[in-house]
Each structure stands twice: as structure tokens, then as C-alpha cells.
Protein backbone atom coordinates (compact mmCIF):
# COMPACT_ATOMS: atom_id res chain seq x y z
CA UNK A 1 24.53 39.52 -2.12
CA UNK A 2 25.42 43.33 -1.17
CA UNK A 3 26.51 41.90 2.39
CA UNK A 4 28.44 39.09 1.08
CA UNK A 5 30.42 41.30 -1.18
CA UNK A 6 31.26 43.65 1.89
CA UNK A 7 32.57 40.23 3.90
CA UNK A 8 34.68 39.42 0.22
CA UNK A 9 36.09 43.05 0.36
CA UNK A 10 36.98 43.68 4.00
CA UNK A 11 38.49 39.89 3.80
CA UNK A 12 40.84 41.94 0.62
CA UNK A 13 41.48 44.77 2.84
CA UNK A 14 42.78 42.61 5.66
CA UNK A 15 44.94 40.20 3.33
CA UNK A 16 46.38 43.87 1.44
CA UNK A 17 47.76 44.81 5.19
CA UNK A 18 49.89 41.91 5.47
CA UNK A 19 52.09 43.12 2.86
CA UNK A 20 53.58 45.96 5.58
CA UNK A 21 53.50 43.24 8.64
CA UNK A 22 56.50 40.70 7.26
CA UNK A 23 59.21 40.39 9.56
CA UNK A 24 61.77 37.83 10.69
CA UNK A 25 60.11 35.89 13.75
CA UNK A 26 61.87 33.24 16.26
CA UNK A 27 60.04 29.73 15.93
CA UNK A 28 60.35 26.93 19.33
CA UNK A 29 62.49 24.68 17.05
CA UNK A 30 65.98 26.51 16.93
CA UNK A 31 65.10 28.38 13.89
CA UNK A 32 63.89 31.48 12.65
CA UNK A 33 61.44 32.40 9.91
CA UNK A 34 60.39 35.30 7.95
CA UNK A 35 56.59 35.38 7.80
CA UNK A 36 53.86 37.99 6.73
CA UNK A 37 53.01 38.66 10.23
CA UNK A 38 54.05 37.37 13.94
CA UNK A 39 52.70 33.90 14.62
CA UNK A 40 50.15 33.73 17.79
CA UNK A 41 52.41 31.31 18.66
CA UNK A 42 56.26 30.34 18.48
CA UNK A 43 55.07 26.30 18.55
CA UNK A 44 53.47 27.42 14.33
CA UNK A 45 52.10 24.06 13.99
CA UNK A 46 49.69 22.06 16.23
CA UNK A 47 52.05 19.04 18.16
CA UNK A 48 50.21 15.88 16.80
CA UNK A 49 51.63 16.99 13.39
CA UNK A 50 55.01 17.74 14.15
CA UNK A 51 55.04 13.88 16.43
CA UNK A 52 53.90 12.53 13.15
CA UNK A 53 56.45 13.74 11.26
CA UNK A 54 59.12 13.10 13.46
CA UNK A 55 57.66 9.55 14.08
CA UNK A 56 58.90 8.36 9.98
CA UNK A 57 60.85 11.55 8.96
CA UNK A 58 64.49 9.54 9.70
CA UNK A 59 63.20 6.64 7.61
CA UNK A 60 63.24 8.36 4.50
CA UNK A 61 64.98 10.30 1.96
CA UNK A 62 63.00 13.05 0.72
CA UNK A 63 60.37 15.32 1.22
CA UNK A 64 57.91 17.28 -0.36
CA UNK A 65 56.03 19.71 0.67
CA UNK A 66 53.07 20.63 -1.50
CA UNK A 67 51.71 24.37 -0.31
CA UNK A 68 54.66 24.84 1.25
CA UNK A 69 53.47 28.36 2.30
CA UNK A 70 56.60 30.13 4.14
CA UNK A 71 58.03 27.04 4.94
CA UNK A 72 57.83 25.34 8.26
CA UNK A 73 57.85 21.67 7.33
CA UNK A 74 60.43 22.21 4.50
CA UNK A 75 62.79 23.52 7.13
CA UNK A 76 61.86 21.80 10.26
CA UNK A 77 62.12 18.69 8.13
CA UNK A 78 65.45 19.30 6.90
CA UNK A 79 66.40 20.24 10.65
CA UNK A 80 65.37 16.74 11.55
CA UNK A 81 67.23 14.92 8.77
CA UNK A 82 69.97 16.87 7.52
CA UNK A 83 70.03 14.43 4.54
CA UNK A 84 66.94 14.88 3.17
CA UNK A 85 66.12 16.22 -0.23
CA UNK A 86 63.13 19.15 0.58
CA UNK A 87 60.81 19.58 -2.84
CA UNK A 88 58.86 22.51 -1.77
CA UNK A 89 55.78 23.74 -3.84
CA UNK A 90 53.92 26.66 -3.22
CA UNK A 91 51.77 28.49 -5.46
CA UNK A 92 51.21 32.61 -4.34
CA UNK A 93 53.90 34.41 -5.77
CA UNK A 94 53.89 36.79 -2.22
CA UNK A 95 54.43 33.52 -0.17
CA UNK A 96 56.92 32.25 -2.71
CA UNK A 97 59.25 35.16 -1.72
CA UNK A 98 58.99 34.40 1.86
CA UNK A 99 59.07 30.87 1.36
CA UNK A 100 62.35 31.67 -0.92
CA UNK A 101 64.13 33.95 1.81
CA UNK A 102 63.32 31.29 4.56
CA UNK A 103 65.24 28.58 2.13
CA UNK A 104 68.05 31.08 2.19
CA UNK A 105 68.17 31.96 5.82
CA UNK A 106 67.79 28.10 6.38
CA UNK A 107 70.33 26.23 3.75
CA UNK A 108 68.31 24.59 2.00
CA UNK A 109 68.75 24.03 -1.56
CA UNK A 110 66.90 26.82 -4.07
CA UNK A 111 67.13 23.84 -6.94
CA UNK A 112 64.07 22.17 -5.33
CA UNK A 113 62.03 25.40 -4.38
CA UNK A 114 58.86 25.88 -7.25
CA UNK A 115 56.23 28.62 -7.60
CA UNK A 116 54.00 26.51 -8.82
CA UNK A 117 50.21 25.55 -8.10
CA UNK A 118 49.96 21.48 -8.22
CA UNK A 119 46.53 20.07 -9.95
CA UNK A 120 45.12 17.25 -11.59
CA UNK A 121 45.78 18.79 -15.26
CA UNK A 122 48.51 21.78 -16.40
CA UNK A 123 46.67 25.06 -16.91
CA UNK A 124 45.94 28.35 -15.50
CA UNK A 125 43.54 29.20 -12.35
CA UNK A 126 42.59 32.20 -10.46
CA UNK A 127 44.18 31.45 -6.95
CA UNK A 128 41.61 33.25 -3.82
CA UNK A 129 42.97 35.02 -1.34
CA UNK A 130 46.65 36.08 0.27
CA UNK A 131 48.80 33.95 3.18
CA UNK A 132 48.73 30.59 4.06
CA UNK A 133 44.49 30.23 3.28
CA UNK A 134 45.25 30.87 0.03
CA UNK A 135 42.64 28.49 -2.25
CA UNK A 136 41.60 27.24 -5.87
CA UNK A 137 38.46 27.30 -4.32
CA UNK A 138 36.14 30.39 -4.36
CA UNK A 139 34.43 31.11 -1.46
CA UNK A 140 37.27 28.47 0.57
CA UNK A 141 36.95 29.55 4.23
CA UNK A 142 34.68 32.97 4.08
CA UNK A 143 37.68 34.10 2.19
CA UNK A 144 37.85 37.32 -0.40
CA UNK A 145 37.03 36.36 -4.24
CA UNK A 146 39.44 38.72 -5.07
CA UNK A 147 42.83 36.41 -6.66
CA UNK A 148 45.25 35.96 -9.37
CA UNK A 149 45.66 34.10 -11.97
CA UNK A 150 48.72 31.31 -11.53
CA UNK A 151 50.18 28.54 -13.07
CA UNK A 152 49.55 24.49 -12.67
CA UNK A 153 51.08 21.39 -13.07
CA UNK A 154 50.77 17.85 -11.76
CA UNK A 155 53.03 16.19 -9.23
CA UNK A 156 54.11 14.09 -12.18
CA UNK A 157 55.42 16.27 -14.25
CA UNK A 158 58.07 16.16 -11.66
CA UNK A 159 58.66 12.32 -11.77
CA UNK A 160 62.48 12.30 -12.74
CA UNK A 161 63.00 14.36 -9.25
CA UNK A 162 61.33 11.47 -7.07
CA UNK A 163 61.77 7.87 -9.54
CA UNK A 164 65.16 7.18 -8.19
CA UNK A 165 65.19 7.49 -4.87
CA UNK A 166 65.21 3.95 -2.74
CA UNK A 167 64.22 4.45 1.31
CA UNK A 168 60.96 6.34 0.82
CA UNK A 169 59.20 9.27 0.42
CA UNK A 170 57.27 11.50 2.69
CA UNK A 171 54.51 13.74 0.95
CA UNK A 172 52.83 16.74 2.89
CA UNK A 173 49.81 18.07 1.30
CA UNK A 174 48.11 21.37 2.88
CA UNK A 175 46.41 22.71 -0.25
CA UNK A 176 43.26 24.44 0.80
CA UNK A 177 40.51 22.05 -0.58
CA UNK A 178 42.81 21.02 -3.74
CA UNK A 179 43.82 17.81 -2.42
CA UNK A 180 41.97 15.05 -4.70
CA UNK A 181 43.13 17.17 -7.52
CA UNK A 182 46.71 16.78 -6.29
CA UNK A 183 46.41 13.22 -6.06
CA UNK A 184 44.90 12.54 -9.32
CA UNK A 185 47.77 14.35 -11.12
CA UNK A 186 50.63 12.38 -8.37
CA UNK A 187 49.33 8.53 -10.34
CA UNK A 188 52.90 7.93 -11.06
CA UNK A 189 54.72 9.43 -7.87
CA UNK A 190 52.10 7.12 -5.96
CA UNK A 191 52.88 4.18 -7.91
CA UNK A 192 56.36 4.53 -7.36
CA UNK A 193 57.41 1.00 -5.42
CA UNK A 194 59.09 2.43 -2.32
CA UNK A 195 57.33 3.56 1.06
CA UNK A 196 55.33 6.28 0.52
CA UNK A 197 54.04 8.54 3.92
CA UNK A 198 51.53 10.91 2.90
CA UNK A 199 49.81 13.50 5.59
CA UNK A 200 47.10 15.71 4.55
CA UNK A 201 44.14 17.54 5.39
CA UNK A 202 40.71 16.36 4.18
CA UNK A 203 37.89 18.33 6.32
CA UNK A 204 34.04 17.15 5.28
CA UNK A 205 32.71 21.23 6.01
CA UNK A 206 35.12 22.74 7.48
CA UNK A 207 36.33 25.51 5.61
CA UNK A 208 33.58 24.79 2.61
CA UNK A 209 30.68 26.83 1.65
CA UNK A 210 28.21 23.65 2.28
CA UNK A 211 30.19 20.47 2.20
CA UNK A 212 33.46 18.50 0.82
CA UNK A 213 32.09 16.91 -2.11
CA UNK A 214 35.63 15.34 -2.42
CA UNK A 215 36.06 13.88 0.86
CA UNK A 216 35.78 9.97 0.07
CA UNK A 217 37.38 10.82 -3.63
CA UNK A 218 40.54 11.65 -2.08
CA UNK A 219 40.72 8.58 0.29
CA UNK A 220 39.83 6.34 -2.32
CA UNK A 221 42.04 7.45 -4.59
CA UNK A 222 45.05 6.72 -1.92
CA UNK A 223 43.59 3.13 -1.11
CA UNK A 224 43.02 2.35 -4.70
CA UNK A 225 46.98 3.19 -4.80
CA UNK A 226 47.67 0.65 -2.23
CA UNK A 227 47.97 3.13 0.57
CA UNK A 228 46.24 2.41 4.43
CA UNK A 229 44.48 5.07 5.74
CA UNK A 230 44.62 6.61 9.51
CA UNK A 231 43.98 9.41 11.41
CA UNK A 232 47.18 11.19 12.81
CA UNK A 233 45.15 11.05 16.26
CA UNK A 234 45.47 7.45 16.07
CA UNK A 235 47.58 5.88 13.86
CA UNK A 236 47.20 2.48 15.75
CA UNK A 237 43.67 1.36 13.73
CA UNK A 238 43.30 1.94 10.45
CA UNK A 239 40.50 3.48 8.69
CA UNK A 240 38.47 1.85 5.91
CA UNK A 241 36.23 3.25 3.32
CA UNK A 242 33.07 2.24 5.86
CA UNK A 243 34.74 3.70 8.36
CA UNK A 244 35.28 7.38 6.42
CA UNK A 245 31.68 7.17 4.82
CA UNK A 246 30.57 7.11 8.53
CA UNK A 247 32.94 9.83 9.31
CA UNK A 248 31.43 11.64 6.45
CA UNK A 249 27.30 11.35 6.85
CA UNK A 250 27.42 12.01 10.65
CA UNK A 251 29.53 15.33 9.01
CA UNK A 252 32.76 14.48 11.87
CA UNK A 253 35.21 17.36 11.39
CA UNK A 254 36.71 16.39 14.95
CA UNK A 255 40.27 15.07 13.11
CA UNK A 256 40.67 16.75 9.73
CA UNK A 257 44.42 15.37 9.64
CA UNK A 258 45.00 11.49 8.34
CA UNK A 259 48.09 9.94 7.23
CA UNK A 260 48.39 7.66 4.19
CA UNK A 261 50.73 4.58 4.31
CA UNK A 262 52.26 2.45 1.39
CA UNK A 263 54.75 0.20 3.08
């Protein structure tokens, strides 16, 4: 208990120091960023995501970007397809005013930026951590227990945004274990009848204290919506619920990506 409390403190400590690292940082894609620190790498984002997104990005006419963090995808997106509409959601007011100043440096429009948590309910919850690990979840990813409280709604509340629009919509979710919580508050977003691409992460331990008890939840919630499952590794076969239970009991955290499809 003493020894887990030291971990949750020097975790603190660490996350306090990257309030004196932020600085403006050069990216592979033609753009710049501010960020809380300087990436490891210029690239930000592993390749098989950015191919995915490029793969549907120019069939579609907005975006949103749910834990938007500082960024990336809002404005890599928009650098794509200069006519999307970027809905960027991120909850931790320290990355909102990074996320804010990289909308500025960038062009996009501040209409569609939110400091906001997304949820299955509206509400108040203690958000763990600092950067882009930030969690709902306690304990999510060794990190500190140390938070603040923030403010939640549900993807629906901001229906009138998304009802409208006609060539399809392309959802990125990176929420730090939230993700089936997400999707139960998106029921009328997903319902919506125009293509919807949705990419998210859905790890079975990674990241959790013991295990993901949401893992099939937040699949079946997409293919109860009509949407057809894959893994961004291979987006040629696509996955049924047999084929993520199996994922699931032999505990397979080798893909953690997938990509939901409602044509």
C-alpha cells in the first residue's frame, strides 16, 4: 500500500514537470505543434494509423476527434481535407490550452474546439493524471491517483453539429479506457444513416490494473449499431463477435487498434 502510494506520487511529480517543458515542436507532416514536451519522435503517431486515416479521410465530411489531446489528428486531418469540419473534444483543461493554441497556429475553426470529457451520462468525474494518458479510470496505466474533477457529456448532446451532414463521418476515439462509455452516450450519432468510420483503441490488459472488463461491450455495442468490425492491421477480413471473444480469453493485446464500418 505504502509502495504503491510512492509509485502514485512520483507518477504526480513527473506529470507536475511537464508544465515547464511545453514548447513549439516541428512534426514530419508540414506542420508544427505546441506540446508539453518534445515528441521521441517527429512521425507522433504510429504509420498504420495515419494509412488508415488517409485510406477514407477524402470520403467524408467531418471529423471528430474525441480526446483530442494537443491535436494531431484534428490538424493532420484537416491538412488532408481542407474541407472538413474538425469537432475536437478533449477533456484536461492543461491539454485544452495546447490543444487550443495548436487550432490557432493551424486554422482551424475555435467554434468546434470543446473542453469537455465525453461519457455515457452528463455529470462530474475526477479525471487521473496529466498529458495525453490522462484517464476516468483510477489506477489506468500505473498512473498517479492524483486528478481533477471535470465536466461530462454524451456525444449526443452534440447531435445538431453532426445530423445534417450527407458524405459521412469519421469518429476517432482515444479515451484512455472510456470508450464503451463513449459509445453508449453516441446512440443517436451512430444511428445517423450516412457512413460512419470509427477507429479506436480497445486493449483487453493493456494499460488495466487486471483486465478490460469492457472489451466485448464496446464491440458489441458498434455491431449492434450496424457497424463491421476490423483490425486496422487488416482491414481485409472482418472480425466477428467469435472472433473478438477468442481475441479476448487467449488475453491478445498484439493489435489494440480496430476500425468500425457502417457503410
Amino acid at each position: 500500500m505504502i509502495f504503491d502510494s510512492i509509485l502514485s506520487l512520483l507518477r504526480w511529480i513527473r506529470d507536475k514537470k511537464y508544465y515547464f517543458t511545453k514548447g513549439l515542436f516541428e512534426t514530419s507532416y508540414d506542420f508544427s505543434l505546441w506540446s508539453h514536451r518534445k515528441p521521441n519522435n517527429s512521425k507522433i503517431i504510429a504509420a498504420i494509423e495515419l494509412e488508415t486515416l488517409k485510406k477514407y479521410i477524402l470520403e467524408i465530411e467531418c471529423f471528430i476527434d474525441i480526446g483530442a489531446f494537443i491535436g494531431f489528428f484534428s490538424v493532420y486531418a484537416k491538412k488532408i481535407n481542407t474541407k472538413l469540419d474538425i469537432y475536437s473534444f478533449e477533456p484536461h483543461p492543461q491539454n485544452y490550452k495546447l490543444l487550443e493554441k495548436n487550432y490557432e497556429l493551424n486554422k482551424l475553426d475555435k467554434n468546434n474546439l470543446f473542453n469537455i470529457g465525453l461519457s455515457d451520462k452528463k455529470g462530474y468525474e475526477k479525471l487521473y493524471g496529466f498529458g495525453q494518458g490522462a484517464s476516468l479510470l483510477p489506477n489506468w496505466g500505473g498512473i498517479s491517483n492524483f486528478g481533477i474533477k471535470i465536466s461530462l457529456r454524451t456525444l449526443d448532446d452534440y447531435y445538431d453539429y453532426f445530423k445534417d451532414y450527407k458524405k459521412g463521418i469519421f469518429i476517432k476515439i482515444d479515451a484512455e479506457g472510456n470508450e464503451a462509455k463513449i459509445l453508449m452516450g453516441s446512440n443517436r450519432v451512430l444511428s445517423l444513416n450516412i457512413p460512419i468510420i470509427i477507429m479506436y483503441e480497445n486493449s483487453i490488459k493493456k494499460n488495466y490494473p487486471i483486465k478490460n472488463d469492457n472489451f466485448m461491450k464496446t464491440h458489441k455495442i458498434l455491431i449492434d449499431s450496424g457497424f463491421k468490425i476490423y483490425n486496422i492491421s487488416d482491414l481485409d477480413n472482418r472480425l466477428n463477435l467469435d472472433d473478438l471473444n477468442k481475441f479476448y480469453d487467449e488475453e491478445n493485446d498484439n493489435q489494440i487498434n480496430f476500425l468500425a464500418i457502417k457503410n
